[in-house]
Protein backbone atom coordinates (compact mmCIF):
# COMPACT_ATOMS: atom_id res chain seq x y z
CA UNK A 1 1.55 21.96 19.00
CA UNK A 2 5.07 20.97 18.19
CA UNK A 3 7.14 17.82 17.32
CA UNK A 4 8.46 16.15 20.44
CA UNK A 5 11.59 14.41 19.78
CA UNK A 6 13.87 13.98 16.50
CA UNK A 7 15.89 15.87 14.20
CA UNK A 8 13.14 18.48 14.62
CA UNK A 9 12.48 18.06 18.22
CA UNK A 10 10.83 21.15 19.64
CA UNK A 11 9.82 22.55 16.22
CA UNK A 12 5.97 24.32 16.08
CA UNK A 13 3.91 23.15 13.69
CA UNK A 14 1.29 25.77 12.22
CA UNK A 15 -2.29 25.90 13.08
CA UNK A 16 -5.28 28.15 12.63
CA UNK A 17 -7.60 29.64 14.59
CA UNK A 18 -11.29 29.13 14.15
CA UNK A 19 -11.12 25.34 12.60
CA UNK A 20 -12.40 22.38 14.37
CA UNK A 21 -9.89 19.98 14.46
CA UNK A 22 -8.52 17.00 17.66
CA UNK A 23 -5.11 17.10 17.53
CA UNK A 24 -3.15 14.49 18.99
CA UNK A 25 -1.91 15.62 22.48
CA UNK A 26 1.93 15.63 23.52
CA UNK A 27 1.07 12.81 25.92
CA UNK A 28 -0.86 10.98 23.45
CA UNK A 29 1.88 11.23 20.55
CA UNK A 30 4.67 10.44 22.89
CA UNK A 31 2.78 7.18 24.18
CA UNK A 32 2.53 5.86 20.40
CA UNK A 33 6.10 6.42 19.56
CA UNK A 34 7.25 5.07 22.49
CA UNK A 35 5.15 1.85 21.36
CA UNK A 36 6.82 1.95 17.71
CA UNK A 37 9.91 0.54 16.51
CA UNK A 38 12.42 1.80 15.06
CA UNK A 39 10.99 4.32 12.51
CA UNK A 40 13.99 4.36 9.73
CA UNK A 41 13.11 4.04 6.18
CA UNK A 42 9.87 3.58 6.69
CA UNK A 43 6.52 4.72 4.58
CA UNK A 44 3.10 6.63 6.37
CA UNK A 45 -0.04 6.91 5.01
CA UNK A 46 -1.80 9.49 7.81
CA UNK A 47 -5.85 9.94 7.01
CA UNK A 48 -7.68 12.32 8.25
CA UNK A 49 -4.17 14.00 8.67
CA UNK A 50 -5.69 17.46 10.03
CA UNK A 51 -1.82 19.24 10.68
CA UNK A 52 -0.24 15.98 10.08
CA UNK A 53 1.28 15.78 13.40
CA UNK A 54 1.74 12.33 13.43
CA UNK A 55 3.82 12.10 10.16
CA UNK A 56 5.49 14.97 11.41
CA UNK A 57 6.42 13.30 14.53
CA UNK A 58 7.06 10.00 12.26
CA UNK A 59 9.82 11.53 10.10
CA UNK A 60 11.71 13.56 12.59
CA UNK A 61 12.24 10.35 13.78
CA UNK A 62 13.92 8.63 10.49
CA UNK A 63 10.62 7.79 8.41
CA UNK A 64 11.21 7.78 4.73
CA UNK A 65 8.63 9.24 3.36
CA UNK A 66 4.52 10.07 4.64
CA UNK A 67 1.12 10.31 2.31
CA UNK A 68 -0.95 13.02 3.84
CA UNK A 69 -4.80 12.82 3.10
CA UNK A 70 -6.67 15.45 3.97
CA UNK A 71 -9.88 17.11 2.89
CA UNK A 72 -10.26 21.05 4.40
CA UNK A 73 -8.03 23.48 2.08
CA UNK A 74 -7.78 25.39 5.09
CA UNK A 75 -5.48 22.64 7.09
CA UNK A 76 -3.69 21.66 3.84
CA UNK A 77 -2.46 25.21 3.52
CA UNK A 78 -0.99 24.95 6.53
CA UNK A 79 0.46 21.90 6.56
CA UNK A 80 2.42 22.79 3.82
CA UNK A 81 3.64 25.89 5.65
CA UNK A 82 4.83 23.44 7.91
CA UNK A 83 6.22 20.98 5.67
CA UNK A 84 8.01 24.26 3.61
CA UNK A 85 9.50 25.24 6.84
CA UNK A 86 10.89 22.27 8.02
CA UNK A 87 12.62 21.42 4.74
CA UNK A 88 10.87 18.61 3.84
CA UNK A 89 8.71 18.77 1.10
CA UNK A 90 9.93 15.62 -0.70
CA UNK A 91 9.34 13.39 1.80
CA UNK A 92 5.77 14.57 2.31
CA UNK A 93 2.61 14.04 -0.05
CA UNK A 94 -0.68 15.85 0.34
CA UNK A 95 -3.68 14.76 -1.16
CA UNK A 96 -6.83 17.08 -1.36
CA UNK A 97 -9.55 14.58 -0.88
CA UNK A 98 -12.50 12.98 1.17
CA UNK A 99 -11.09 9.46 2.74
CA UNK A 100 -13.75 7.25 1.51
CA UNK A 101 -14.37 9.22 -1.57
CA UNK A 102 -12.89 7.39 -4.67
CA UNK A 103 -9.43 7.59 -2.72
CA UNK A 104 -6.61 6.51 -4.82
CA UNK A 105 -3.16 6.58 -4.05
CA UNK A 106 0.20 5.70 -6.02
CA UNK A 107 1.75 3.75 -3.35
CA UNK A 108 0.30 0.56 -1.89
CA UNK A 109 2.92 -0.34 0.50
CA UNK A 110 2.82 1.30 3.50
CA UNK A 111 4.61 0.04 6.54
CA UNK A 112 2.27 2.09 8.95
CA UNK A 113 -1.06 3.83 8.63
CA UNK A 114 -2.65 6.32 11.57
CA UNK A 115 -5.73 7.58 11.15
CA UNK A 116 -7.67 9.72 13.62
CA UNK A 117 -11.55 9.85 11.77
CA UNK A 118 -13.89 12.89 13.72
CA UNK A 119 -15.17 11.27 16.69
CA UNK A 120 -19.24 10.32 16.42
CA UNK A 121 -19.82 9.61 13.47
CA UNK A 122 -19.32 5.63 12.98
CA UNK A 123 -16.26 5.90 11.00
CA UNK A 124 -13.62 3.69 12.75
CA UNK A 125 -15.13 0.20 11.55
CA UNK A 126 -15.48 1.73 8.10
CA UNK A 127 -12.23 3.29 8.04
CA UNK A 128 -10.89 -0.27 9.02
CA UNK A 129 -12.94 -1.84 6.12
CA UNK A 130 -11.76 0.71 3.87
CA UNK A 131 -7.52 -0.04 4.38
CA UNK A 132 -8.66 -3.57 3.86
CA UNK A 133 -10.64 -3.52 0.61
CA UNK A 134 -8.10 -1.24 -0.75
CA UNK A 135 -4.65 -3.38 0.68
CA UNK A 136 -2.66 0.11 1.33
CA UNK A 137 -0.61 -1.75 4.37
CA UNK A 138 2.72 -4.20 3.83
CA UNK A 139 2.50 -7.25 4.76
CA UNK A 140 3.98 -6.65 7.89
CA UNK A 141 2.57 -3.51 8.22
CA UNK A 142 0.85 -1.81 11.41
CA UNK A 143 -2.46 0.16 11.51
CA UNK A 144 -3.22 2.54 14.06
CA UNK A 145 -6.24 4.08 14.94
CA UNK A 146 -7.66 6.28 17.39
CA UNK A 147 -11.42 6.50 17.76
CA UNK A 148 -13.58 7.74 20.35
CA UNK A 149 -14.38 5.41 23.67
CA UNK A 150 -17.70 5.44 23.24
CA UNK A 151 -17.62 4.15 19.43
CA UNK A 152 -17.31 0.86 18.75
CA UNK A 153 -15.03 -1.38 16.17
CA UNK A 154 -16.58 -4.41 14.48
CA UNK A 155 -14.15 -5.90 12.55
CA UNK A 156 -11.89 -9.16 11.97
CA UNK A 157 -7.94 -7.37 12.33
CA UNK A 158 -5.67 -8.29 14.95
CA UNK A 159 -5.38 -6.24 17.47
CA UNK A 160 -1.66 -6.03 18.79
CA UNK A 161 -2.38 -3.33 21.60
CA UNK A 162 -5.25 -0.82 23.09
CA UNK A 163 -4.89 1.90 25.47
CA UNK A 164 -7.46 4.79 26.36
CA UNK A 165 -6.50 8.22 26.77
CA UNK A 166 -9.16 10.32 28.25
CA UNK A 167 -12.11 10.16 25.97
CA UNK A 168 -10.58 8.85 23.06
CA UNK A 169 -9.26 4.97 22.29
CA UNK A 170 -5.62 4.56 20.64
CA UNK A 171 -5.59 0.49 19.30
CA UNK A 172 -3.02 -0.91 16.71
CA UNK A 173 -3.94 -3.54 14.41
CA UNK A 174 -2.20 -6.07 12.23
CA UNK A 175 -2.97 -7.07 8.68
C-alpha cells in the first residue's frame, strides 16, 4: 500500500499482518481522486478508516485536515505510525470507536466523507442514515461510499456518480 500522488507520492503506509481488513486498491483510489476536485483546504471525516488510506491520499493532495474513526487498536496503532512518519500528526484525528456506537465528533462540517463499512453485513443504507441524522457533511459537501455489489442502498441522497470495481460499488452522494 502506498500514497499515489502528492507531496507524499510514493510513500508506504504501514500495515499488519494477520488483520482482516479491504483496503482500497491503487486503481480504485486513483479512480476517486481523479473524480474529486480540487482537494485544498478541505476537511475528511474517513469511517471505517482501517489504515486511513483515503485521508492519506486526501491530504497529500492539499486537504486541510482528516477525522479518522476507527475501532481495532490494532489498525489505529498503525495508522499513527504512519501519520508520525509522514509528519502530520496535526492534521490527522483518530478516534477509538464503533461507527454507530454513540459516535460524537467536534467538528460538524465536513466537506467530504468516505466510508468503506465491511462488506455483508447491511451497513451501507445505515451508514447513509447515520451521516444524515447526525448532519456531519457541509452543505455542499460530498459523501462517498463504497459498498459491496451485491448489497443494496435504500435511501433518499442524490447520487452524483456510481462506478463498480470488481466486486465492490464506489457511488458519491450529495446532501
Amino acid at each position: 500500500m502506498r500514497i499515489i500522488s502528492g507531496r507524499f507520492k510514493n510513500r508506504k503506509i504501514f500495515s499488519i499482518n494477520g488483520v482482516k481488513t479491504r483496503p482500497l486498491s491503487n486503481n480504485i483510489q486513483e479512480a476517486i481522486f481523479n473524480i474529486l476536485d480540487d482537494l485544498e483546504g478541505i476537511t475528511i471525516l474517513e469511517l471505517f478508516a482501517g489504515y486511513g488510506m483515503f485521508s492519506l491520499e486526501a491530504i497529500s493532495r492539499g486537504a486541510a485536515h482528516s477525522t479518522l474513526v476507527e475501532m481495532n487498536y490494532k489498525l489505529i496503532e498503525k495508522d499513527k505510525d504512519t501519520i508520525s512518519s509522514l509528519g502530520i500528526n496535526k492534521q490527522v484525528k483518530i478516534i477509538k470507536k464503533d461507527v454507530f456506537k454513540g459516535l460524537k465528533l467536534p467538528d460538524k462540517n465536513y466537506n467530504l466523507i468516505f466510508a468503506d463499512p465491511p462488506f455483508y453485513l447491511d451497513l451501507p443504507t445505515r451508514t447513509l442514515q447515520l451521516v444524515k441524522e447526525n448532519d456531519w457533511m457541509k452543505e455542499n459537501g460530498l459523501f462517498i461510499l463504497r459498498y459491496s455489489d451485491k448489497e443494496e442502498i435504500r435511501d433518499d441522497w442524490e447520487h452524483v456518480y456510481e462506478k463498480k470495481y470488481g466486486d465492490s460499488i464506489v457511488a458519491f452522494f450529495k446532501k
